[in-house]
C-alpha atoms as a PDB file:
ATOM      1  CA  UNK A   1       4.261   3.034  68.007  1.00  0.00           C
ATOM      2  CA  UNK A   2       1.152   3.706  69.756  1.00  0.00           C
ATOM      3  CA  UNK A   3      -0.142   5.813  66.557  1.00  0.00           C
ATOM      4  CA  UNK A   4       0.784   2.656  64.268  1.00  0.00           C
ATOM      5  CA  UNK A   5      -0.932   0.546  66.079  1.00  0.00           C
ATOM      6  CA  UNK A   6      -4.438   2.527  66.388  1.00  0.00           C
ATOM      7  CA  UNK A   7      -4.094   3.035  62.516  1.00  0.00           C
ATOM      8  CA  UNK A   8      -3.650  -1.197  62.033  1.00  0.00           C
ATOM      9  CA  UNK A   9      -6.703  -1.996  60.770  1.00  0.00           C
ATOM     10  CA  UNK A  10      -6.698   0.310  57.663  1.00  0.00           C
ATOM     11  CA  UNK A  11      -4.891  -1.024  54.405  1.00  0.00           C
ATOM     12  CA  UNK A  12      -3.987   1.270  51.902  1.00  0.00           C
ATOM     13  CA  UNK A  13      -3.824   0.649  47.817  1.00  0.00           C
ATOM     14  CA  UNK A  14      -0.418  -0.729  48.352  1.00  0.00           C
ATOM     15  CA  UNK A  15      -1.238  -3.093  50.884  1.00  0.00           C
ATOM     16  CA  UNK A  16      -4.248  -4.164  48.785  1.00  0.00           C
ATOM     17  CA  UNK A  17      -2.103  -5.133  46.384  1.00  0.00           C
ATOM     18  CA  UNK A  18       0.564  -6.942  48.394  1.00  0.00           C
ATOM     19  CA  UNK A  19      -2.319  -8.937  50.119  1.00  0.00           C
ATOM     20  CA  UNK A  20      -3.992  -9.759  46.353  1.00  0.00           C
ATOM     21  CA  UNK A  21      -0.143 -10.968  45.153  1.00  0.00           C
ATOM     22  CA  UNK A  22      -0.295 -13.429  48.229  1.00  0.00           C
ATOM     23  CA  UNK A  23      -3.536 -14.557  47.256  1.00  0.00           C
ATOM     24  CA  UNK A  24      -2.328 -15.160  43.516  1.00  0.00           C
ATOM     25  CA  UNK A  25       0.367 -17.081  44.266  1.00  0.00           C
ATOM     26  CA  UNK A  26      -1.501 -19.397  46.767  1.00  0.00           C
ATOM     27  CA  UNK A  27      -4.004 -20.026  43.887  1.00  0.00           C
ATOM     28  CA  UNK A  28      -1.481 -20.552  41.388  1.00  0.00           C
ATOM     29  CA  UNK A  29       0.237 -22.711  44.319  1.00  0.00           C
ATOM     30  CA  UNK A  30      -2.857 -24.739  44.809  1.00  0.00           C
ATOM     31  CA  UNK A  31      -3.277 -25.283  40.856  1.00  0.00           C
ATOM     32  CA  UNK A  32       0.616 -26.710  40.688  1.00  0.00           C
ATOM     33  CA  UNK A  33       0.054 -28.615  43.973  1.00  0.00           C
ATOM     34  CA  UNK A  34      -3.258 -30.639  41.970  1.00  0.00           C
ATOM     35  CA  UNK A  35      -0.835 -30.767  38.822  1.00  0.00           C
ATOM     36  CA  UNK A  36       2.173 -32.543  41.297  1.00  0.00           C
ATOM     37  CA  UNK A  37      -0.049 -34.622  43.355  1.00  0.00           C
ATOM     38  CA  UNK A  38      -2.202 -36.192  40.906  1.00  0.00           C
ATOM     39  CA  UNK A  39      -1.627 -39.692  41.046  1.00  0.00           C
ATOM     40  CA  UNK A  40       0.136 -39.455  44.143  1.00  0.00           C
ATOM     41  CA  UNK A  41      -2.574 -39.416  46.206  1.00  0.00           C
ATOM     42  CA  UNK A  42      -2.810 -43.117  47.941  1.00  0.00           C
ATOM     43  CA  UNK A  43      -4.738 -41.872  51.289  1.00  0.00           C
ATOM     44  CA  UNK A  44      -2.890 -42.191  54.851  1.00  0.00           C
ATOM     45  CA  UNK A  45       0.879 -42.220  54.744  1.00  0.00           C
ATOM     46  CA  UNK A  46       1.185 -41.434  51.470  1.00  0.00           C
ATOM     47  CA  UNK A  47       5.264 -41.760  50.400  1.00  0.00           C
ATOM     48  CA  UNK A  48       6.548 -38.281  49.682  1.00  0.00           C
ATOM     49  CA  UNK A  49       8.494 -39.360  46.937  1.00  0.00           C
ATOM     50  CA  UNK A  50      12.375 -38.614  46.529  1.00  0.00           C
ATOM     51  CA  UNK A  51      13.709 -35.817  48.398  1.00  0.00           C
ATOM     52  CA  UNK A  52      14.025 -33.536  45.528  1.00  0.00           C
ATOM     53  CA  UNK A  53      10.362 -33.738  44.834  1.00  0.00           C
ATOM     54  CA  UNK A  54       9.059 -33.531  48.012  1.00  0.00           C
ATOM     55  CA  UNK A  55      10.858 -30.479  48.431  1.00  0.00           C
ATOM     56  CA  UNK A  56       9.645 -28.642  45.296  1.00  0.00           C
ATOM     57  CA  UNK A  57       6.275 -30.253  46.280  1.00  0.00           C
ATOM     58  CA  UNK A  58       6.752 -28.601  50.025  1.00  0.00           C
ATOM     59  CA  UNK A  59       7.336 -25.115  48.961  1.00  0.00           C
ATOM     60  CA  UNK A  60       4.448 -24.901  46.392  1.00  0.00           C
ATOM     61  CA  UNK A  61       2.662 -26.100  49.256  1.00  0.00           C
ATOM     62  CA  UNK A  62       3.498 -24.128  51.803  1.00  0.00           C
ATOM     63  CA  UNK A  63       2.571 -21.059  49.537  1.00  0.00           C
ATOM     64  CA  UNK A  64      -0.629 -22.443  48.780  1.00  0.00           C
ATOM     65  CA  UNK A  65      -1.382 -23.458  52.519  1.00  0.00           C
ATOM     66  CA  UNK A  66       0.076 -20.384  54.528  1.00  0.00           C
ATOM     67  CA  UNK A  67      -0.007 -17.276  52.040  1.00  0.00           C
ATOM     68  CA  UNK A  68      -3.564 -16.585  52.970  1.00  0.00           C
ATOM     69  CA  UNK A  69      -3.228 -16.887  56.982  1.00  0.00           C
ATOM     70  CA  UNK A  70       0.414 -15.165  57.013  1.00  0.00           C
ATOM     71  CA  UNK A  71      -0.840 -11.956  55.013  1.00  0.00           C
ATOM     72  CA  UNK A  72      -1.650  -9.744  57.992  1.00  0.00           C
ATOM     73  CA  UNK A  73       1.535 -10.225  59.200  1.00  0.00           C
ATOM     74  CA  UNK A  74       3.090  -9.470  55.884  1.00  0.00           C
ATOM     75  CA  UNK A  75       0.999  -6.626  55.563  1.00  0.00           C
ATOM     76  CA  UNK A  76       2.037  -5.548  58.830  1.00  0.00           C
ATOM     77  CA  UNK A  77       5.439  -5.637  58.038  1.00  0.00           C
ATOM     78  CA  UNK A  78       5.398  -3.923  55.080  1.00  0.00           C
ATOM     79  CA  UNK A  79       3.569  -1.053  56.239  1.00  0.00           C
ATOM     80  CA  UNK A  80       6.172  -0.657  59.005  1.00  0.00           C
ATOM     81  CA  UNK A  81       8.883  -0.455  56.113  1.00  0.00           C
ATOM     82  CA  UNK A  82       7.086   1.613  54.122  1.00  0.00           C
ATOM     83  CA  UNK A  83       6.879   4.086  57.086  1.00  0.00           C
ATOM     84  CA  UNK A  84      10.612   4.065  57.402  1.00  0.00           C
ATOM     85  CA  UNK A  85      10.724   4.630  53.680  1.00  0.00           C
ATOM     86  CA  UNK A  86       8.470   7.173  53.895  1.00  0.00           C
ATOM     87  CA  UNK A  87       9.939   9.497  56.801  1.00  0.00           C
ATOM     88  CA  UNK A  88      13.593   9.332  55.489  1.00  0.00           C
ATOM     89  CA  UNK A  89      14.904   6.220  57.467  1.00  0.00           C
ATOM     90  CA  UNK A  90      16.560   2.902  56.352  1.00  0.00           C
ATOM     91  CA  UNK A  91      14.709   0.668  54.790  1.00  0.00           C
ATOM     92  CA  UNK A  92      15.733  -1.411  51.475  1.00  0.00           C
ATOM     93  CA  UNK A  93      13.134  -1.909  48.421  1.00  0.00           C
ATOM     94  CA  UNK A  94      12.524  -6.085  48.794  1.00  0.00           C
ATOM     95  CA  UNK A  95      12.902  -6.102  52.257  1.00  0.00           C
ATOM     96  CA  UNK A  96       9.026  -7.658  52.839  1.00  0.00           C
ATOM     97  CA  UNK A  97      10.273 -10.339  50.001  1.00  0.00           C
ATOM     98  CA  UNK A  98      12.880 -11.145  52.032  1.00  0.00           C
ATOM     99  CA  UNK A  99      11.027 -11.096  55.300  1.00  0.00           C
ATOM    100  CA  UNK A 100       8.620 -13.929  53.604  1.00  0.00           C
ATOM    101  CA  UNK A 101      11.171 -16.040  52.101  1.00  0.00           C
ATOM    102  CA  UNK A 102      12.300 -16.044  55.756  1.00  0.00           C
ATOM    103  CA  UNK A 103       9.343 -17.323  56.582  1.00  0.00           C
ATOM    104  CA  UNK A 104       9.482 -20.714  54.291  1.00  0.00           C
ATOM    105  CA  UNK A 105      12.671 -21.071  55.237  1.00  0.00           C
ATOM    106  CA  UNK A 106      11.277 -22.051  58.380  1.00  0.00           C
ATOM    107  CA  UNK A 107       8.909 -23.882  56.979  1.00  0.00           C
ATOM    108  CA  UNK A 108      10.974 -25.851  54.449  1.00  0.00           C
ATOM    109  CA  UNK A 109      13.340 -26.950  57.515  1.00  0.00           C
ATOM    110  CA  UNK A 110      10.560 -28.124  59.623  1.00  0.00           C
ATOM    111  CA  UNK A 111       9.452 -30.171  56.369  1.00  0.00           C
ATOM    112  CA  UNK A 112      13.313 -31.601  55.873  1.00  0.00           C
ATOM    113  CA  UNK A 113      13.061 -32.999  59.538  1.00  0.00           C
ATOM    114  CA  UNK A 114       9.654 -34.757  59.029  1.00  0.00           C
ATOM    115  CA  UNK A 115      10.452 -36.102  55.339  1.00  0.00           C
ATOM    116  CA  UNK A 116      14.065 -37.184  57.140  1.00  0.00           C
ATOM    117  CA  UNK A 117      12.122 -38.806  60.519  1.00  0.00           C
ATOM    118  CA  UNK A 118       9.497 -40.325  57.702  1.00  0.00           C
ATOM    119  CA  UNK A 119      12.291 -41.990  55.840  1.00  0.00           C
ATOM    120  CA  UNK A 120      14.095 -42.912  59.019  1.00  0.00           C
ATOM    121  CA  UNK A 121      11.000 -44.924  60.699  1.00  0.00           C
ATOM    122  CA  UNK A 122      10.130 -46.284  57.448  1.00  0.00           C
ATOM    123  CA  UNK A 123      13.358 -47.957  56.736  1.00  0.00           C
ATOM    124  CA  UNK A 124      13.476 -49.154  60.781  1.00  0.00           C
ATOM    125  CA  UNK A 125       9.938 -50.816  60.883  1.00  0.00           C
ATOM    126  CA  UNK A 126       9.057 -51.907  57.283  1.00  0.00           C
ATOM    127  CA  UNK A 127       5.459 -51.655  56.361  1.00  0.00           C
ATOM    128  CA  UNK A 128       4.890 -49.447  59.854  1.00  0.00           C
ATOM    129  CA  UNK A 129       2.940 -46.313  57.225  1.00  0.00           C
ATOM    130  CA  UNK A 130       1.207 -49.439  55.087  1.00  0.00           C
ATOM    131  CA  UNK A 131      -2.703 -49.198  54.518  1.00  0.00           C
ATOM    132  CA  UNK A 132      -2.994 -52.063  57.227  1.00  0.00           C
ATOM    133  CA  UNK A 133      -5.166 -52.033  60.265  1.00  0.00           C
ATOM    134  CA  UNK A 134      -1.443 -51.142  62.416  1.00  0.00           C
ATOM    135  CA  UNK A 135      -0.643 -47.961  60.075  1.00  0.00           C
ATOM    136  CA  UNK A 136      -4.788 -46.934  60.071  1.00  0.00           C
ATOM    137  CA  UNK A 137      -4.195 -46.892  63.861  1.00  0.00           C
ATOM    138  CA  UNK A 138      -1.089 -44.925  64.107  1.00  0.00           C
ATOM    139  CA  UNK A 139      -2.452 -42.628  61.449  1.00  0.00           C
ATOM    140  CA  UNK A 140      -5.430 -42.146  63.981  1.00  0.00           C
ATOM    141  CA  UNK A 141      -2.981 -41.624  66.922  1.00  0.00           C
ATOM    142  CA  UNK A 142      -1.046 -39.030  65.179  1.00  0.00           C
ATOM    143  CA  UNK A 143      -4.162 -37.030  64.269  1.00  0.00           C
ATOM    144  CA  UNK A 144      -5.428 -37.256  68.090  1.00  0.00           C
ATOM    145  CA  UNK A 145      -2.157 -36.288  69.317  1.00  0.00           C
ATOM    146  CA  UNK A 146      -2.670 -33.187  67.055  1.00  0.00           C
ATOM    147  CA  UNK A 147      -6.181 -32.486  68.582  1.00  0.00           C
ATOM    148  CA  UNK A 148      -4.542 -32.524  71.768  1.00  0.00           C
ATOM    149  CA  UNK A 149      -1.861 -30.348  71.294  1.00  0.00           C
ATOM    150  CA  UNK A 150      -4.498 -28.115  70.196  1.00  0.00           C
ATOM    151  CA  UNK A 151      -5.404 -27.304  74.055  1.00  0.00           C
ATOM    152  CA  UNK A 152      -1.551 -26.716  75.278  1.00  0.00           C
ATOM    153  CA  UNK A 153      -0.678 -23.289  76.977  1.00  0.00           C
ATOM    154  CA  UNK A 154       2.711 -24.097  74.205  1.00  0.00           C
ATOM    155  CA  UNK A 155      -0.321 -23.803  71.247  1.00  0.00           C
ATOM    156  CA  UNK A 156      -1.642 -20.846  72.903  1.00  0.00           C
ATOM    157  CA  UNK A 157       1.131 -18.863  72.802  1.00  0.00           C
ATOM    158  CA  UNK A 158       2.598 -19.626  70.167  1.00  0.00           C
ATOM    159  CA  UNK A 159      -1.177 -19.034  68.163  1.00  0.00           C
ATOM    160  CA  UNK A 160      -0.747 -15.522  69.984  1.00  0.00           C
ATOM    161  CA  UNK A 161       2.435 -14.544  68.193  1.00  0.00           C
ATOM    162  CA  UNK A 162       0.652 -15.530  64.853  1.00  0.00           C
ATOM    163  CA  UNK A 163      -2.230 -13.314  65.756  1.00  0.00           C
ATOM    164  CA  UNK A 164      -1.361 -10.045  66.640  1.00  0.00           C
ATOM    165  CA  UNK A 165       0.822  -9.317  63.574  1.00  0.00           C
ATOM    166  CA  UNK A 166       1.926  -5.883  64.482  1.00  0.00           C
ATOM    167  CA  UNK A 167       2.615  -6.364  68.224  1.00  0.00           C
ATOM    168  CA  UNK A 168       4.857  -9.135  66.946  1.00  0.00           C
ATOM    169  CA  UNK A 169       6.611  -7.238  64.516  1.00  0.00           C
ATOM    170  CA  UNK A 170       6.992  -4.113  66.818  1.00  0.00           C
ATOM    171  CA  UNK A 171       8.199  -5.881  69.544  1.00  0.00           C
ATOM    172  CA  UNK A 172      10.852  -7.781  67.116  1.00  0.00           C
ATOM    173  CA  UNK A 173      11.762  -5.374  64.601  1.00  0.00           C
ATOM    174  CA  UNK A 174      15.363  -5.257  62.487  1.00  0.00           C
ATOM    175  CA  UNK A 175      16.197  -3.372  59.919  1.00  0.00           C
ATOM    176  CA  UNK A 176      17.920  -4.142  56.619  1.00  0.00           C
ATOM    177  CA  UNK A 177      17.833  -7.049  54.289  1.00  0.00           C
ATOM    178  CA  UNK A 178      19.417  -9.500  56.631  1.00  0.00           C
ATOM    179  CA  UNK A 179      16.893  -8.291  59.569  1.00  0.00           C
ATOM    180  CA  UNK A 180      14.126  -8.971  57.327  1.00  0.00           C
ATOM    181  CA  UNK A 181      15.092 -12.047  56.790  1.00  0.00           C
ATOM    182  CA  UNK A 182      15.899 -12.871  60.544  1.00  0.00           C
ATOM    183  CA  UNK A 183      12.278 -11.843  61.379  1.00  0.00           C
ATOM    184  CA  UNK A 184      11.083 -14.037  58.785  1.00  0.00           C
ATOM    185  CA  UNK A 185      12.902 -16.994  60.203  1.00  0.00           C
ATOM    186  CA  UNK A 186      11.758 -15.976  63.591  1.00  0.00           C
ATOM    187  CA  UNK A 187       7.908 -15.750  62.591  1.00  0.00           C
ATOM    188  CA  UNK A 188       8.028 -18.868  60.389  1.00  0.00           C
ATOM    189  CA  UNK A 189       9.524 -20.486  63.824  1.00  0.00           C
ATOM    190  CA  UNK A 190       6.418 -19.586  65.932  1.00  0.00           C
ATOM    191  CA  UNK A 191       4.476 -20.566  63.038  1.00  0.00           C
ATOM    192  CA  UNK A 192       6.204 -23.925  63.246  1.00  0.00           C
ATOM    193  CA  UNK A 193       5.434 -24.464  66.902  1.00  0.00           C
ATOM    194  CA  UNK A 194       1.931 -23.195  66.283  1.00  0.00           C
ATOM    195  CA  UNK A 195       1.098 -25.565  63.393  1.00  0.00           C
ATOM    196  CA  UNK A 196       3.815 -28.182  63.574  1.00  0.00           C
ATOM    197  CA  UNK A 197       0.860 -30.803  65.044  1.00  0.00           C
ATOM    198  CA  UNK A 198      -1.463 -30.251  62.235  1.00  0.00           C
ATOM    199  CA  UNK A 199       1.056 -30.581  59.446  1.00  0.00           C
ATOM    200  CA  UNK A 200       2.232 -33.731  60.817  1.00  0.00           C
ATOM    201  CA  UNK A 201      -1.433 -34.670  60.872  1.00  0.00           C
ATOM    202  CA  UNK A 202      -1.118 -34.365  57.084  1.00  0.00           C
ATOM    203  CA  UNK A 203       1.536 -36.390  56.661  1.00  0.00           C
ATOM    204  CA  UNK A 204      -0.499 -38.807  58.544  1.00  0.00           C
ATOM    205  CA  UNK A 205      -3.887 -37.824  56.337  1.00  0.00           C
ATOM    206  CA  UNK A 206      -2.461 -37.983  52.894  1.00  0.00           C
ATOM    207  CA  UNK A 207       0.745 -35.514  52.538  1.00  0.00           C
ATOM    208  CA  UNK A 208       0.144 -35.878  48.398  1.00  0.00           C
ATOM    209  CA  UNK A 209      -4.048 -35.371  49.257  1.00  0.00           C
ATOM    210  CA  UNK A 210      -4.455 -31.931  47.986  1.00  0.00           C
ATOM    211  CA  UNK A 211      -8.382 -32.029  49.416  1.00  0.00           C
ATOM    212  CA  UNK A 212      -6.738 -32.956  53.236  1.00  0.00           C
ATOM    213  CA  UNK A 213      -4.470 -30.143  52.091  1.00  0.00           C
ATOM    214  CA  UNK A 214      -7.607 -27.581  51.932  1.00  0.00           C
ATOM    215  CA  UNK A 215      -8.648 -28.962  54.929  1.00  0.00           C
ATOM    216  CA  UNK A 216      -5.625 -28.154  57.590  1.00  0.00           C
ATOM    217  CA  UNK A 217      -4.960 -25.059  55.613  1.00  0.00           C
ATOM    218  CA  UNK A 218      -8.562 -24.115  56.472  1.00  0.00           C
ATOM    219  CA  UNK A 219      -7.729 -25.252  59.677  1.00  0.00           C
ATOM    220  CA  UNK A 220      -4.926 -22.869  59.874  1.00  0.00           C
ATOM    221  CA  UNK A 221      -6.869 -20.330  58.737  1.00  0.00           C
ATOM    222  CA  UNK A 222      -9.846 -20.774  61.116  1.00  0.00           C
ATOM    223  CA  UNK A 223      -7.953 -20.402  64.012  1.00  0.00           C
ATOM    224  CA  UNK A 224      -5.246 -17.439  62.937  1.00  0.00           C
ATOM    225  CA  UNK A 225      -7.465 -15.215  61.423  1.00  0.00           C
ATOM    226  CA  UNK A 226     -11.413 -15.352  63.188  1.00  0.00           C
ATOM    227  CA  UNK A 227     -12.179 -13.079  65.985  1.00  0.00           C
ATOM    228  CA  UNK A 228     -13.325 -15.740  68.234  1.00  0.00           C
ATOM    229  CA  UNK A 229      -9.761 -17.330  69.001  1.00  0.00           C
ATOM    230  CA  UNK A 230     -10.521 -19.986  72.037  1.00  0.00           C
ATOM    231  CA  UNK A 231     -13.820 -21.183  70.320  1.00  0.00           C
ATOM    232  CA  UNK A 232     -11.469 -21.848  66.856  1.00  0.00           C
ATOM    233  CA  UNK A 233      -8.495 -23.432  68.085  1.00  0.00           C
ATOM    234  CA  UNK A 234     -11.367 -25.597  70.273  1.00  0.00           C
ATOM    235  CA  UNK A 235     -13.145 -25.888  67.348  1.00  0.00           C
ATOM    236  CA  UNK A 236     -10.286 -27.217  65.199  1.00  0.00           C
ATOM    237  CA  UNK A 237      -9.215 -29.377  68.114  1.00  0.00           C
ATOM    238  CA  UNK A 238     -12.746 -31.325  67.949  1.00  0.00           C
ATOM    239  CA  UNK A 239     -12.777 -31.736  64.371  1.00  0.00           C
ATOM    240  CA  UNK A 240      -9.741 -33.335  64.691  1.00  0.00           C
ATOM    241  CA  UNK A 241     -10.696 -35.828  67.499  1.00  0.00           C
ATOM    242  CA  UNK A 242     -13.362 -36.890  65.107  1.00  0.00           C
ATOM    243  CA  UNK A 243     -11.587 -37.367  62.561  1.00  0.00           C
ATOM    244  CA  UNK A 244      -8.982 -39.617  64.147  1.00  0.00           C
ATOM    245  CA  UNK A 245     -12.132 -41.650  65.766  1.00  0.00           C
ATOM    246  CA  UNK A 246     -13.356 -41.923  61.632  1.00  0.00           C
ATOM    247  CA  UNK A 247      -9.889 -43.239  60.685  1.00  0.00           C
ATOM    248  CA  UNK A 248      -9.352 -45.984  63.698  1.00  0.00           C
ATOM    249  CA  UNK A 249     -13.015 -47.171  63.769  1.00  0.00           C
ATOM    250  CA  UNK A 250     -14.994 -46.450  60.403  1.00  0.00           C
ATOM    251  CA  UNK A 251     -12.349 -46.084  57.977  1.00  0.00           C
ATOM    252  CA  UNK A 252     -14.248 -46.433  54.737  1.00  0.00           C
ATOM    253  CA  UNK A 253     -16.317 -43.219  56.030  1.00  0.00           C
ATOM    254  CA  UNK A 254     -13.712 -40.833  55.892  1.00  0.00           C
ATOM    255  CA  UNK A 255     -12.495 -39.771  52.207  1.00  0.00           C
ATOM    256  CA  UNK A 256      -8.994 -40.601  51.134  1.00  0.00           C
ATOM    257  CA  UNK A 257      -8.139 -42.996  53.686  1.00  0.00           C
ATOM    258  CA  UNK A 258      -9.829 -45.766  53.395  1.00  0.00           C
ATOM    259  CA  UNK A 259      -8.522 -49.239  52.990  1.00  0.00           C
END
């Protein structure tokens, strides 16, 4: 364990190429995501659509958003199973394709429960996510309350399972097929209560707004993957406090959700 860990940072061919398929597919996500969205894209509280196309919507997403941050830990899993592979012991071919569907399984459940709790309050308070001065304000609201979360000890630790990828893994680590796909689950969890607040910001930015899209995935990937983790998460936490003072107080100033 101890060996694995020293050896961490290097990446063989392999794991070159795993991390270059990851980055594929998020472009290719991102280039679907422009094709699905265009049109769509009415600033805050944009309406998801039906549930069958926010879902396919959602995934693409997700792959386009979270491939780039989640690699490390993909990569880290993948080189423990190729270890096992290597030295004799059990470990099934399309076990790290498993572990990331895991993963957006996660994902795609937190996603259910916010399109649900979307449709839910719309259909309670009629006209509550409208482009009126009431649904600019709880748009603002939502985003601070994101900002905010952004300085919890919950963010913290959940941020630290995200960042030390093979700690994580070590620490957590089942074999097999259905293991993989446990692990997944149980990363894409943390990964839920580390990012849950900025994805909801989203929804409150523009859900269908593939630029606000780049901008919390950037987010994400600020605060995952730099060296400097308190001045990021900070970082990301002030940027969003600014924005939600641009929404609530000089709308027309801040692109996409304007009235």
């Amino acid at each position: 364990m101890k060996a694995m860990r020293a050896t961490a940072f290097r990446m063989d061919p392999r794991e070159a190429g795993l991390v270059a398929v990851l980055l594929v597919l998020a472009a290719v996500s991102w280039i679907v995501s422009a094709v699905q969205t265009s049109g769509m894209d009415m600033g805050r509280w944009t309406d998801p659509g039906p549930l069958g196309f926010f879902l396919t919507t959602w995934v693409v997403m997700l792959a386009a958003m979270m491939f780039p941050s989640v690699a490390p830990m993909v990569v880290a899993y993948a080189r423990i199973t190729h270890h096992r592979r290597e030295t004799g012991r059990y470990a099934p071919p399309g076990s790290t394709a498993v572990f990331v569907a895991g993963y957006l399984i996660s994902w795609t459940i937190f996603g259910l429960a916010a399109y649900a709790l979307y449709a839910t309050v719309a259909s309670l308070i009629p006209g509550v996510f409208s482009s009126d001065p009431g649904g600019r304000y709880l748009a603002a609201g939502v985003i601070f309350v994101a900002a905010v979360y952004q300085l919890t000890p919950a963010k913290n630790v959940s941020l630290m399972k995200c960042r030390t990828p093979m700690d994580f893994i070590l620490r957590r680590i089942r074999y097999g097929r259905f293991g993989a796909l446990r692990l997944g689950l149980e990363h894409g969890a943390w990964c839920v209560a580390c990012c849950w607040a900025l994805m909801v910001a989203l929804f409150a930015l523009g859900v269908m707004s593939v630029g606000w899209m780049a901008v919390v995935g950037a987010f994400i990937a600020l605060e995952k993957m730099l060296p400097w983790r308190r001045l990021a998460k900070r970082s990301v936490a002030v940027a969003l406090a600014l924005i939600a003072v641009a929404i609530a107080f000089a709308p027309g100033m801040t692109p996409g959700v304007g009235m």
